[in-house]
PDB file of N, CA and C in Angstrom:
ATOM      1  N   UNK A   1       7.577  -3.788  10.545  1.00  0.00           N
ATOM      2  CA  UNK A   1       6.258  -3.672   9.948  1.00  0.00           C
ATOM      3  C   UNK A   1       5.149  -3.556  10.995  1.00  0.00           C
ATOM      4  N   UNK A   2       5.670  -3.463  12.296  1.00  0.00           N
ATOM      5  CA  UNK A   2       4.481  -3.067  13.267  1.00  0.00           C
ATOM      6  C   UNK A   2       4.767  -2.771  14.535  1.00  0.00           C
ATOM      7  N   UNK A   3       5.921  -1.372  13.934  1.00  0.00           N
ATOM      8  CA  UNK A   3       6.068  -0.545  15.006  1.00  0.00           C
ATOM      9  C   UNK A   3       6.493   0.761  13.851  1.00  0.00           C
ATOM     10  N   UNK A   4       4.829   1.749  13.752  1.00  0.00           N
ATOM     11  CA  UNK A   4       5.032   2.808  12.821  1.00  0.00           C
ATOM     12  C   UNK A   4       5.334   3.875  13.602  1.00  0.00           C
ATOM     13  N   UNK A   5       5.615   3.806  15.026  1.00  0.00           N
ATOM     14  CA  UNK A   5       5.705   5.188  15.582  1.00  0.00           C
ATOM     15  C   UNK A   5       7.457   5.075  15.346  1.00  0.00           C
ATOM     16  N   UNK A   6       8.073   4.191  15.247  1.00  0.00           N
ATOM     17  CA  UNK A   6       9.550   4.085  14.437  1.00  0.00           C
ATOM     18  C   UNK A   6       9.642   4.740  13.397  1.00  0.00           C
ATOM     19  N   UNK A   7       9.094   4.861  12.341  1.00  0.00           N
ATOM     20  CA  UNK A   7       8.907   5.361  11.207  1.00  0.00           C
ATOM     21  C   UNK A   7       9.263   6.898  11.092  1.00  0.00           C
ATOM     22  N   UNK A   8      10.053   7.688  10.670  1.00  0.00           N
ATOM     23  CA  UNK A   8      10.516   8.913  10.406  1.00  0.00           C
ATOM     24  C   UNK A   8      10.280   9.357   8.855  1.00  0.00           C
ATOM     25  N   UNK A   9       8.650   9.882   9.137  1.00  0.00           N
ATOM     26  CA  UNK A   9       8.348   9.988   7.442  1.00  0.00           C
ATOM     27  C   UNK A   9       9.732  11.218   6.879  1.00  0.00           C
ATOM     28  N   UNK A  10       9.758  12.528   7.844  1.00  0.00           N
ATOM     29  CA  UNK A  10      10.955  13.273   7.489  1.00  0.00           C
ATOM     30  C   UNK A  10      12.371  12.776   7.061  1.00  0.00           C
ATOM     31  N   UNK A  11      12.613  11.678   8.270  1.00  0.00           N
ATOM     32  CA  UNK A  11      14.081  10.838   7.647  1.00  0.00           C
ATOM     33  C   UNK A  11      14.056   9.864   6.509  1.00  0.00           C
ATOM     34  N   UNK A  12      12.995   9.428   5.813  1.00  0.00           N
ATOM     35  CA  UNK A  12      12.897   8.135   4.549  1.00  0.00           C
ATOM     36  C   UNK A  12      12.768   9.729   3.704  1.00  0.00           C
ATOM     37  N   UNK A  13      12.347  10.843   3.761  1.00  0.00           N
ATOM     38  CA  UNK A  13      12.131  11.755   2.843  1.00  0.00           C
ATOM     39  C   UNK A  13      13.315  12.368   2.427  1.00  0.00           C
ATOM     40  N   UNK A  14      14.389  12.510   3.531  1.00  0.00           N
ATOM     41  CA  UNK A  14      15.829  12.550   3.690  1.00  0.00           C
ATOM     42  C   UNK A  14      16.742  12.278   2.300  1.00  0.00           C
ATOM     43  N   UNK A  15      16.323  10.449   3.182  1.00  0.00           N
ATOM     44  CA  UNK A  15      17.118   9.752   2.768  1.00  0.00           C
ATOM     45  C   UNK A  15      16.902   8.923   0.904  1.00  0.00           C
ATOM     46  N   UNK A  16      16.038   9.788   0.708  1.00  0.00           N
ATOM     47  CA  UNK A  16      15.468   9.452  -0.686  1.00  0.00           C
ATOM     48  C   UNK A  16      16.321  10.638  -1.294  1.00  0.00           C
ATOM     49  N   UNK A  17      15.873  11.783  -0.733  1.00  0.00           N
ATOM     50  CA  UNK A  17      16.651  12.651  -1.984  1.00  0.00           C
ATOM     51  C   UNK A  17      18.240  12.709  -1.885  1.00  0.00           C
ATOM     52  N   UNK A  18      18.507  12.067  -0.284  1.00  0.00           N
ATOM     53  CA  UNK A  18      20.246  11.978  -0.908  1.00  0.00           C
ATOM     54  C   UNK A  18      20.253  11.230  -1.164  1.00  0.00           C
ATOM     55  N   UNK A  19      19.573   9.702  -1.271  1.00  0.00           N
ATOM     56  CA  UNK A  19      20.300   8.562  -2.298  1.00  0.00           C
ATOM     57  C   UNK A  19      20.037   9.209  -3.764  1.00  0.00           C
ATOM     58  N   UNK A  20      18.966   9.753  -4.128  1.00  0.00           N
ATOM     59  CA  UNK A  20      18.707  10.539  -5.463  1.00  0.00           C
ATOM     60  C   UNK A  20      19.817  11.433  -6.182  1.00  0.00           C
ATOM     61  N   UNK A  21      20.310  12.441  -5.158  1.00  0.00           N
ATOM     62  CA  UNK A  21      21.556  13.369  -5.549  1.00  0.00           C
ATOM     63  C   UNK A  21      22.495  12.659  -5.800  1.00  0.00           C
ATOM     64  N   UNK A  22      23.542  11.721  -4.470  1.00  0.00           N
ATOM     65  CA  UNK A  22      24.910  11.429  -4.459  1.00  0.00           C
ATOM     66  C   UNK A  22      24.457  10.304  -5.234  1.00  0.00           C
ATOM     67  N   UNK A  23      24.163   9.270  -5.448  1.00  0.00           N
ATOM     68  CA  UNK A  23      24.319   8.119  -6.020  1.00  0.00           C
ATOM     69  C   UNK A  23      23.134   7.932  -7.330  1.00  0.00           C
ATOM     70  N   UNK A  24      22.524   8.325  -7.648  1.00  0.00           N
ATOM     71  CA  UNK A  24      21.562   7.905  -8.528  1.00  0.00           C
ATOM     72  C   UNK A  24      20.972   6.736  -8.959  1.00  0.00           C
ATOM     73  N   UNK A  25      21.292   5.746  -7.286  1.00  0.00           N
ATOM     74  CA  UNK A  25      20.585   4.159  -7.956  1.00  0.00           C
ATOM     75  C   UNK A  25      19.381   4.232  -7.811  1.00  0.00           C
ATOM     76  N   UNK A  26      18.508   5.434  -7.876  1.00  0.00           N
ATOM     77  CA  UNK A  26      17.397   5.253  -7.805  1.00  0.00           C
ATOM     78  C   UNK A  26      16.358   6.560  -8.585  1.00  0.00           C
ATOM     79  N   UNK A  27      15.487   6.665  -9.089  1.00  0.00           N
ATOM     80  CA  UNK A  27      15.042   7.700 -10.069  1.00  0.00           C
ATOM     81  C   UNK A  27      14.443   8.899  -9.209  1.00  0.00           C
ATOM     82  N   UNK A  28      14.655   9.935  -9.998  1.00  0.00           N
ATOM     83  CA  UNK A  28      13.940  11.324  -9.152  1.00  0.00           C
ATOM     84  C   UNK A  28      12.836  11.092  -8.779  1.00  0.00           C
ATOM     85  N   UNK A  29      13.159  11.375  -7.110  1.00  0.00           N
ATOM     86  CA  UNK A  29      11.678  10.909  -6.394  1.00  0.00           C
ATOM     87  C   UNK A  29      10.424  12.438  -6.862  1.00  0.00           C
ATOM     88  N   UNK A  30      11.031  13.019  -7.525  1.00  0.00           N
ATOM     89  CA  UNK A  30       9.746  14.047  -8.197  1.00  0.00           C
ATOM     90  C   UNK A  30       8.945  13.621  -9.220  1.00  0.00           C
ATOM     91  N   UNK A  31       9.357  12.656  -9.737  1.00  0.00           N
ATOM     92  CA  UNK A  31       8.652  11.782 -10.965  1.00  0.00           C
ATOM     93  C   UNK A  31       7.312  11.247 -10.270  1.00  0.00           C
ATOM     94  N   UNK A  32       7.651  11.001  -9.189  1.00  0.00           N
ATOM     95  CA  UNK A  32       6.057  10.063  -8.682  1.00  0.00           C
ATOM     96  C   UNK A  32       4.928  11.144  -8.593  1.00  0.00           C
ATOM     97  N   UNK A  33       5.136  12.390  -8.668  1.00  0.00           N
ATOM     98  CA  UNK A  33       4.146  13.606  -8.937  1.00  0.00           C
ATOM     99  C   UNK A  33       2.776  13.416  -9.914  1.00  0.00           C
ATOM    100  N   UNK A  34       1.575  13.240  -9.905  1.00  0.00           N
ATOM    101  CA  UNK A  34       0.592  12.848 -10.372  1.00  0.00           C
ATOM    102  C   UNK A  34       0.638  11.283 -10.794  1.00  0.00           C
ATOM    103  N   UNK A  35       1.771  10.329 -10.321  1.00  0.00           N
ATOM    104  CA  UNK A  35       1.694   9.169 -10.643  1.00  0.00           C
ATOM    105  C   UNK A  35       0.562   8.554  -9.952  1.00  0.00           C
ATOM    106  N   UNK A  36       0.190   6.981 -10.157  1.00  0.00           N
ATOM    107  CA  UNK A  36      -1.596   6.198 -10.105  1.00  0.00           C
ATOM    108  C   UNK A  36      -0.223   5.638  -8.713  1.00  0.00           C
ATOM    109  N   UNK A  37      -1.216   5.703  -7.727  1.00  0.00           N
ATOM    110  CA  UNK A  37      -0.442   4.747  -6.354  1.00  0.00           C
ATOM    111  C   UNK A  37      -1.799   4.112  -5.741  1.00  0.00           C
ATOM    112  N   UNK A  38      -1.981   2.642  -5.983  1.00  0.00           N
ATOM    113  CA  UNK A  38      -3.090   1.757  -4.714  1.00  0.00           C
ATOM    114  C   UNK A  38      -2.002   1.664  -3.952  1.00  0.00           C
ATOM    115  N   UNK A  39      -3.099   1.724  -2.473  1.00  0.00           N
ATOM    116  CA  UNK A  39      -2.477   1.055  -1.354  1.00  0.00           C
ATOM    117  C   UNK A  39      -3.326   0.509  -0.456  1.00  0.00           C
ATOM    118  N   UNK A  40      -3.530  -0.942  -0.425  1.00  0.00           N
ATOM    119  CA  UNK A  40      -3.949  -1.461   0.365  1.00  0.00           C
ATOM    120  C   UNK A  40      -3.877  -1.483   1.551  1.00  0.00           C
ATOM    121  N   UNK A  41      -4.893  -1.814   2.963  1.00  0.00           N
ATOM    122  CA  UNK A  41      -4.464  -2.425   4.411  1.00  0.00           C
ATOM    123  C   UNK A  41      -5.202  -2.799   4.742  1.00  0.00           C
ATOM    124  N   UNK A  42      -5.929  -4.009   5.599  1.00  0.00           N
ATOM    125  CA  UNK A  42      -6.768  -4.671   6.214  1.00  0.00           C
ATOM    126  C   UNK A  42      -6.568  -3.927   7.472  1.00  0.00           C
ATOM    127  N   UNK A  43      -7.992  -3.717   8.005  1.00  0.00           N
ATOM    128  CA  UNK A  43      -8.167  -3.419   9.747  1.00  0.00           C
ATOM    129  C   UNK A  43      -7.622  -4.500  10.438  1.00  0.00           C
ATOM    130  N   UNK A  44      -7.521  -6.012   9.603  1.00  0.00           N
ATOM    131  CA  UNK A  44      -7.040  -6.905  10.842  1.00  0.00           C
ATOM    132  C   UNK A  44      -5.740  -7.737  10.284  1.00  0.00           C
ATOM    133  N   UNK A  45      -4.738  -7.072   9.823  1.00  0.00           N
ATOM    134  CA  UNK A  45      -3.595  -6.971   9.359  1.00  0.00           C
ATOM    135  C   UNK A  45      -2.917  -7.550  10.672  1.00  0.00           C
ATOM    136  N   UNK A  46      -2.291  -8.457  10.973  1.00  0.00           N
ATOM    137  CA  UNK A  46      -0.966  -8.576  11.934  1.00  0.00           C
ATOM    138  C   UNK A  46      -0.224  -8.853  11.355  1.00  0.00           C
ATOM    139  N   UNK A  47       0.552  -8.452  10.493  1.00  0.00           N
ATOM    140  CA  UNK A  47       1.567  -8.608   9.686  1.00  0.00           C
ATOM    141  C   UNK A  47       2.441  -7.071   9.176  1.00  0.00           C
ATOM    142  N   UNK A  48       1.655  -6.393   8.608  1.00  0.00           N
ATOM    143  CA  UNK A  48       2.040  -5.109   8.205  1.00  0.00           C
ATOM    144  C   UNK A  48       0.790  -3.819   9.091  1.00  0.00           C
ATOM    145  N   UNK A  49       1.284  -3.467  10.259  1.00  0.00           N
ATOM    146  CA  UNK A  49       0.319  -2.878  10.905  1.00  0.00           C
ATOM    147  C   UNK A  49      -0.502  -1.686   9.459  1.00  0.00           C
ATOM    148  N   UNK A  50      -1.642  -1.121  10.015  1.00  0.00           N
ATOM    149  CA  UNK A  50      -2.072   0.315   8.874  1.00  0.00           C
ATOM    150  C   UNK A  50      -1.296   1.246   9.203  1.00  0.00           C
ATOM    151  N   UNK A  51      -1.208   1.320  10.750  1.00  0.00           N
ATOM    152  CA  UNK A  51      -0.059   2.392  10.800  1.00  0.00           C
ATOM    153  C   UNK A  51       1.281   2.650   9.925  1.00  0.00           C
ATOM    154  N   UNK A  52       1.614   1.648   9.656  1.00  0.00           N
ATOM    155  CA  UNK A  52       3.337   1.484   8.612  1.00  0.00           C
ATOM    156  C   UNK A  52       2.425   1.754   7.519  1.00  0.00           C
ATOM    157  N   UNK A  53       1.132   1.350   6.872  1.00  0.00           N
ATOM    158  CA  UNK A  53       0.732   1.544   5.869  1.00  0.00           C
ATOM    159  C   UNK A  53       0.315   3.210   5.351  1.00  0.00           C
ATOM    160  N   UNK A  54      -0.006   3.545   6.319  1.00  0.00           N
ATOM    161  CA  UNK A  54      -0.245   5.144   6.812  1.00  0.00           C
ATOM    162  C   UNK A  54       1.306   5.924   6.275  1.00  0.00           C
ATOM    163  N   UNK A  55       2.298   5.554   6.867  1.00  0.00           N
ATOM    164  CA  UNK A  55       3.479   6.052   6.556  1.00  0.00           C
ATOM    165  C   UNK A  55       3.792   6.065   5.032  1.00  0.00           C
ATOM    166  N   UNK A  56       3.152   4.719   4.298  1.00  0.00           N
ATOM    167  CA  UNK A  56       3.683   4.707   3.264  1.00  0.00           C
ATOM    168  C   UNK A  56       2.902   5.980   2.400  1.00  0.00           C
ATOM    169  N   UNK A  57       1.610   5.643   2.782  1.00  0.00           N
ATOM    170  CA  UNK A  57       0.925   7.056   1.902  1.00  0.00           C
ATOM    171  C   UNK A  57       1.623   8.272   2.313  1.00  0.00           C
ATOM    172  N   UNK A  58       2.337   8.746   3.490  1.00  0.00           N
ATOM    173  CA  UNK A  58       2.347   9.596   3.903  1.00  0.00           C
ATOM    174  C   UNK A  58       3.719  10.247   2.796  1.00  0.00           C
ATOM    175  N   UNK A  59       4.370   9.566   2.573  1.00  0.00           N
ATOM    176  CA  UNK A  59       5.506   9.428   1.784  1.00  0.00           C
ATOM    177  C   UNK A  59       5.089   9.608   0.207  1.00  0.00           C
ATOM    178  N   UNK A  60       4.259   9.059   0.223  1.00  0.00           N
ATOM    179  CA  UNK A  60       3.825   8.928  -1.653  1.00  0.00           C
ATOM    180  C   UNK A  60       3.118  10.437  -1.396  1.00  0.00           C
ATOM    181  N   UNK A  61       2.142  10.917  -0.676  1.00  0.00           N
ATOM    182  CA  UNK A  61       1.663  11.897  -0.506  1.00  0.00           C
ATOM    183  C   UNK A  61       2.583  13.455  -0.844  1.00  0.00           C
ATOM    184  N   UNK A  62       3.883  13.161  -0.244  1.00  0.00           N
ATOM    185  CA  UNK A  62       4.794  14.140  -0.118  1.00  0.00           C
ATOM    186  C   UNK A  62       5.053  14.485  -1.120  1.00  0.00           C
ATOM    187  N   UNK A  63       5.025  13.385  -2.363  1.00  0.00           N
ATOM    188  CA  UNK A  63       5.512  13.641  -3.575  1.00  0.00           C
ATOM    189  C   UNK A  63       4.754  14.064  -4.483  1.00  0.00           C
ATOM    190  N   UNK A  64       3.713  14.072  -4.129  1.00  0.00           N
ATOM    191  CA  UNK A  64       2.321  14.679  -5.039  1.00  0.00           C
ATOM    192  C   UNK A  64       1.695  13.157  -5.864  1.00  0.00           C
ATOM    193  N   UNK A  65       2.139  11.784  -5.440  1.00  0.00           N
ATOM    194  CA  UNK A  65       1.352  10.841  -6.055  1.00  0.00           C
ATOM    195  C   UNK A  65      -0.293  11.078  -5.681  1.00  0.00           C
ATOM    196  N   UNK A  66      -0.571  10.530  -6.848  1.00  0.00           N
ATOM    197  CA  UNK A  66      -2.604  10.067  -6.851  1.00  0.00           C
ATOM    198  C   UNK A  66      -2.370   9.296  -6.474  1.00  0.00           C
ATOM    199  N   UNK A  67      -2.521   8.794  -5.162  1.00  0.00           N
ATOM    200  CA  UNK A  67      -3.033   7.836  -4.187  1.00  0.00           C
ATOM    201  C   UNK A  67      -4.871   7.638  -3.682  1.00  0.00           C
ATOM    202  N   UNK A  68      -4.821   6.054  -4.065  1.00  0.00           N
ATOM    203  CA  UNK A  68      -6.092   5.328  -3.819  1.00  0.00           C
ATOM    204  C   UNK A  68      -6.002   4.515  -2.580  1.00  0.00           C
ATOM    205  N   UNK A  69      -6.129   4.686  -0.897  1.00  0.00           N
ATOM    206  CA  UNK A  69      -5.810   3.862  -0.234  1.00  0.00           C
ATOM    207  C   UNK A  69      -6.798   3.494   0.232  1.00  0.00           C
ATOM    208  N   UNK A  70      -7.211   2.096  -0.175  1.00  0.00           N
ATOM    209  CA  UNK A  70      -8.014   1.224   0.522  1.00  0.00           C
ATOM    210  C   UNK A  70      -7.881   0.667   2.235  1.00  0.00           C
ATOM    211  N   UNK A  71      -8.829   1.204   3.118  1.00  0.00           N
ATOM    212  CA  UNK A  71      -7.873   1.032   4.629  1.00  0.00           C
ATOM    213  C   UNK A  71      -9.567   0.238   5.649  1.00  0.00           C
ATOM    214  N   UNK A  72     -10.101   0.000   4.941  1.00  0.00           N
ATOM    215  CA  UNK A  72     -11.954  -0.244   5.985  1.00  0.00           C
ATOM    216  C   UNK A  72     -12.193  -1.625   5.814  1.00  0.00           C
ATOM    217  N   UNK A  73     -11.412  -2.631   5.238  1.00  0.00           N
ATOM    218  CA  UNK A  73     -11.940  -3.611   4.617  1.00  0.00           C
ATOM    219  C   UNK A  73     -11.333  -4.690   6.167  1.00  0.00           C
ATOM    220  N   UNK A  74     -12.325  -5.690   7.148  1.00  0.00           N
ATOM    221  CA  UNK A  74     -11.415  -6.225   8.017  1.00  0.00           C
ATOM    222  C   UNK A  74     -10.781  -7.804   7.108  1.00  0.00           C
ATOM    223  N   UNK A  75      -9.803  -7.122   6.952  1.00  0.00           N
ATOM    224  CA  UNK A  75      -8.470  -8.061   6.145  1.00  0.00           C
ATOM    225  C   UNK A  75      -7.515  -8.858   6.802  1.00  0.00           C
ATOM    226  N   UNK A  76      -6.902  -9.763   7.074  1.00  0.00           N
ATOM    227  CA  UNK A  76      -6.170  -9.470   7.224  1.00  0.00           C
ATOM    228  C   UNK A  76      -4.781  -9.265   6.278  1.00  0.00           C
ATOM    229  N   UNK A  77      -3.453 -10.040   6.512  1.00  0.00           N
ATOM    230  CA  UNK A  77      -2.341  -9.795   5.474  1.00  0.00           C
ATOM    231  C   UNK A  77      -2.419 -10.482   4.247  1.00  0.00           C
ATOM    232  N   UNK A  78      -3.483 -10.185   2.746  1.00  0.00           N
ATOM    233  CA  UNK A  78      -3.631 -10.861   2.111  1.00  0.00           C
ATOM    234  C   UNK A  78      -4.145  -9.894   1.117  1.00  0.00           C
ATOM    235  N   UNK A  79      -4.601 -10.449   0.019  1.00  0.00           N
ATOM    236  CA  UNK A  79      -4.687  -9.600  -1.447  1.00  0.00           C
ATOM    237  C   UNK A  79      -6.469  -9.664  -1.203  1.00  0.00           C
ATOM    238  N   UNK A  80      -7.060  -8.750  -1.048  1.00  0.00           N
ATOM    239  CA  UNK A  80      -8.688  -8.659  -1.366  1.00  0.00           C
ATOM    240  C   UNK A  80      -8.988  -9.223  -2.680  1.00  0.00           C
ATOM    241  N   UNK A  81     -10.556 -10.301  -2.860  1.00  0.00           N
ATOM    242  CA  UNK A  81     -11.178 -10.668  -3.476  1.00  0.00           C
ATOM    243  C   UNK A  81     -12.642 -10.539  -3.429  1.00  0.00           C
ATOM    244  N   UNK A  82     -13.635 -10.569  -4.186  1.00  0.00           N
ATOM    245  CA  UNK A  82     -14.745 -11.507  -4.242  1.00  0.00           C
ATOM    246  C   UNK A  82     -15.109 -12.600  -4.683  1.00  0.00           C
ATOM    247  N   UNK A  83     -13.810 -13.405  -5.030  1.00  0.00           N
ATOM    248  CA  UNK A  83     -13.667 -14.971  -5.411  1.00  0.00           C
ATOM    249  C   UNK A  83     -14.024 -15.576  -4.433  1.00  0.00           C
ATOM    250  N   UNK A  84     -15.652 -16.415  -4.783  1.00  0.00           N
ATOM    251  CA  UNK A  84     -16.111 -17.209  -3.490  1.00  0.00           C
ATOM    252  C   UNK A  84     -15.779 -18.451  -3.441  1.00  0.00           C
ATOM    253  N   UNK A  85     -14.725 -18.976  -4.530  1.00  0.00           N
ATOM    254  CA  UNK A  85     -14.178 -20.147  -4.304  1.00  0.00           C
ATOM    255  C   UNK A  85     -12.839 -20.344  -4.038  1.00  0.00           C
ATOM    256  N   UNK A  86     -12.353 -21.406  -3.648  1.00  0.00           N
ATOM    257  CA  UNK A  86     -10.807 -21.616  -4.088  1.00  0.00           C
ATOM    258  C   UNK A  86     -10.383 -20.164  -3.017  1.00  0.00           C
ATOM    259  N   UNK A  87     -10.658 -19.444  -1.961  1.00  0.00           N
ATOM    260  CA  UNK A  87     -10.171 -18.145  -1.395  1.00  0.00           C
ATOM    261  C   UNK A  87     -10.512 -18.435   0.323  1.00  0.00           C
ATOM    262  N   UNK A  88      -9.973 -18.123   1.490  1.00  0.00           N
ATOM    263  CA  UNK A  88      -9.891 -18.017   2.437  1.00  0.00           C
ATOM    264  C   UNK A  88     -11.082 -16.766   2.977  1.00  0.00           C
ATOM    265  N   UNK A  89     -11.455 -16.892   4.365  1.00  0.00           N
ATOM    266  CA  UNK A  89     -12.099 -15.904   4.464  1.00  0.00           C
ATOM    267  C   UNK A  89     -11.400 -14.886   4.718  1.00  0.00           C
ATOM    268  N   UNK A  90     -11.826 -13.518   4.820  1.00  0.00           N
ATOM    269  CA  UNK A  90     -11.336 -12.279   4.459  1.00  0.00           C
ATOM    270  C   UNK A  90     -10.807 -12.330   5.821  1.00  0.00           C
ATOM    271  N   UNK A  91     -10.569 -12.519   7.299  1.00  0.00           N
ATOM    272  CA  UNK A  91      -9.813 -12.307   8.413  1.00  0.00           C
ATOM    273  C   UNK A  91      -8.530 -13.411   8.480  1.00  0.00           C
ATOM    274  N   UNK A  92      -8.079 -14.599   7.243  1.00  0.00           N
ATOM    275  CA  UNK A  92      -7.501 -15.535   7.645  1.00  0.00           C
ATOM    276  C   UNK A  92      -6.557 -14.898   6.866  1.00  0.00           C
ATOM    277  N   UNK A  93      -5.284 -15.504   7.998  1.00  0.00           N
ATOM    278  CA  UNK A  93      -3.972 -15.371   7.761  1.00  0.00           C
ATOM    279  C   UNK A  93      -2.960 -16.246   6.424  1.00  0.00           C
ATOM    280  N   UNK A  94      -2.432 -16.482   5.754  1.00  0.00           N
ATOM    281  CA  UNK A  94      -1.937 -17.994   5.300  1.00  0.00           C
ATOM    282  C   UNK A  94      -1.892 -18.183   3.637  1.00  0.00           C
ATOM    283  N   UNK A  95      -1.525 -18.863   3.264  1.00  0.00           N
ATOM    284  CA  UNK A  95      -1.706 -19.776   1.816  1.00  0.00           C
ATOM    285  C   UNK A  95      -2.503 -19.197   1.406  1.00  0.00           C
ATOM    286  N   UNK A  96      -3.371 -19.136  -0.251  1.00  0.00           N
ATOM    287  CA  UNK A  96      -2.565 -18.197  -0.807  1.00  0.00           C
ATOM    288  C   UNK A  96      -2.197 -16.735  -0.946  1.00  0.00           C
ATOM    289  N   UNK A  97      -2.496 -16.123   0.700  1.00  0.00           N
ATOM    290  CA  UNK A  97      -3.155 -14.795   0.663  1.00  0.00           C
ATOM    291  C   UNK A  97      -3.787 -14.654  -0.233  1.00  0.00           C
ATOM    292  N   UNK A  98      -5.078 -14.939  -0.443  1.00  0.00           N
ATOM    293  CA  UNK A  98      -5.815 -13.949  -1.076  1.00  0.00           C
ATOM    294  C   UNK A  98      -7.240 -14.488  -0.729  1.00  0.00           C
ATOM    295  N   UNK A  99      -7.625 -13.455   0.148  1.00  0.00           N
ATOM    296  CA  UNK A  99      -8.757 -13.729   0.371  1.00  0.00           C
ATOM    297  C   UNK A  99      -9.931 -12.972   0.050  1.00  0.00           C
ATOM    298  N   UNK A 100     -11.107 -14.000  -0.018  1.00  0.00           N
ATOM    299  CA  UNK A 100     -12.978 -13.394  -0.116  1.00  0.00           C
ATOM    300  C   UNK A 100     -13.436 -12.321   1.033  1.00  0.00           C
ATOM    301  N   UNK A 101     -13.293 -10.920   0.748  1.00  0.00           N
ATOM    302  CA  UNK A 101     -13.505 -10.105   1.246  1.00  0.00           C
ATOM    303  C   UNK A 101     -15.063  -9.157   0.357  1.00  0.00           C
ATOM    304  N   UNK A 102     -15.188  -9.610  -0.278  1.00  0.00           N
ATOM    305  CA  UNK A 102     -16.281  -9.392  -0.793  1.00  0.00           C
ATOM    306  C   UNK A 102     -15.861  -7.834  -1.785  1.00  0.00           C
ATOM    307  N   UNK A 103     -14.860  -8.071  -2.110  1.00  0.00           N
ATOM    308  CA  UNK A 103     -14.472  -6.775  -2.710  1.00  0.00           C
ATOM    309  C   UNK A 103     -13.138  -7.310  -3.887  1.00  0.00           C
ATOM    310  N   UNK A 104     -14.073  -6.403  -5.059  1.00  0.00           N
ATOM    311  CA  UNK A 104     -12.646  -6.597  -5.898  1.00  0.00           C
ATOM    312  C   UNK A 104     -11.319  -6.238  -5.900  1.00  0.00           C
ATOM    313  N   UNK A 105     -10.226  -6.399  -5.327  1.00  0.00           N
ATOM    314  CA  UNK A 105      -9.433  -5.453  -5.290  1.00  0.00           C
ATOM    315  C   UNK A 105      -8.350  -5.290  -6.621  1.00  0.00           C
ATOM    316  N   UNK A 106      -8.435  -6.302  -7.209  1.00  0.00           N
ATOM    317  CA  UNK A 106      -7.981  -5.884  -8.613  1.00  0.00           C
ATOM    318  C   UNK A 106      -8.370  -5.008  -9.577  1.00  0.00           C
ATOM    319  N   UNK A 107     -10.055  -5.306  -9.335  1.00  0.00           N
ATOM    320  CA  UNK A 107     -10.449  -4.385 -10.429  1.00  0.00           C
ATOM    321  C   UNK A 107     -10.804  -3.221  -9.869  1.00  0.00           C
ATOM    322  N   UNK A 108     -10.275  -2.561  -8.691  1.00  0.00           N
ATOM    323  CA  UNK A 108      -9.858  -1.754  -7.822  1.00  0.00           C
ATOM    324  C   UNK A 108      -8.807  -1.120  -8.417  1.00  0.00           C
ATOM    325  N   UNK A 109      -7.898  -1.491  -8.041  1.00  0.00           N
ATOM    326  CA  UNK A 109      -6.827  -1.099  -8.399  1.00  0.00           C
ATOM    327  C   UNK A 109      -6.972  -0.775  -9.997  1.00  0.00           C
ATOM    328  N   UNK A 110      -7.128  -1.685 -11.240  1.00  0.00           N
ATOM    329  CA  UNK A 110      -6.584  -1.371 -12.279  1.00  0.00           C
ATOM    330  C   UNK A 110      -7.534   0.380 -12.236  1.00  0.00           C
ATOM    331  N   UNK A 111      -8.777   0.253 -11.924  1.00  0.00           N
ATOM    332  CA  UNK A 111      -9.706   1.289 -12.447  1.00  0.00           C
ATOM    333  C   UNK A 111      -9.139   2.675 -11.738  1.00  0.00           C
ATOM    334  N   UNK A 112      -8.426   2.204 -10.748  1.00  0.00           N
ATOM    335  CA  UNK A 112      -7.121   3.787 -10.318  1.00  0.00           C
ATOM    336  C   UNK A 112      -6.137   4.083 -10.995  1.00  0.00           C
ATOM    337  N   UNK A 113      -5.325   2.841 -10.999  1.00  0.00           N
ATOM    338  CA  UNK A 113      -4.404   3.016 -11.994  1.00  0.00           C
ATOM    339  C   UNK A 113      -4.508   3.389 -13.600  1.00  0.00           C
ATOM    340  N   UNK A 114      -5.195   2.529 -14.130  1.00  0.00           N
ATOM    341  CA  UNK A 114      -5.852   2.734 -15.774  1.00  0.00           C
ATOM    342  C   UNK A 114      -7.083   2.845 -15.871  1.00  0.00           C
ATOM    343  N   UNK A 115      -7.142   4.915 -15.640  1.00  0.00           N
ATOM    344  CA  UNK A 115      -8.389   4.667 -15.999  1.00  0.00           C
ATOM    345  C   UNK A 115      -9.438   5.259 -16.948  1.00  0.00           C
ATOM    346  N   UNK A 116     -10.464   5.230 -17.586  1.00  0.00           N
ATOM    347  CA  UNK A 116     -10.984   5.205 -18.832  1.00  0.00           C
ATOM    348  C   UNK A 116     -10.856   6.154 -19.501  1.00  0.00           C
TER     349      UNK A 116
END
């Protein structure tokens, strides 16, 4: 999770459509085509670099998902809020991830995913 120059967006693209063909434990990766994709990353992530996060869009991208990636917020590895209580500040690491970043990220997300 934080070494993305490892990352072979061509080989996970690979290796999706032959697990797709020979084995079918997994659904046609053409389905994710206009599907709702959030993707979060904090600038101050040490946990899941943006770079690996980068890869992941890069992948959902391939497939033609609607991708919403949230990537400016300094986060670190934790779920964005504007809950000013009961929440960590938006650079702390820990318990319960989820921190006061001054941003909703739920109602973020749903309004990509489901929206009006």
């Amino acid at each position: 999770m934080n070494k993305p120059k490892l990352i072979s967006d061509t080989e996970l693209e690979a290796i999706t459509k032959t697990t797709y063909v020979t084995t079918k434990t997994i659904d046609n990766p053409d389905n994710l085509k206009d599907q709702k994709v959030w993707l979060f990353s904090g600038t101050k992530d040490t946990e899941v670099y943006q770079g690996v996060m980068d890869k992941v869009q890069g992948y959902y991208k391939h497939y033609g998902a609607d991708i919403k990636y949230v990537n400016d917020l300094a986060a670190e590895h934790a779920f964005p809020t504007d809950l000013k209580r009961n929440t960590n500040a938006c650079d702390y690491l820990g318990d319960p991830y989820i921190n006061n970043c001054n941003f909703d990220g739920v109602g973020d997300m749903w309004k990509h995913i489901i929206p009006k």
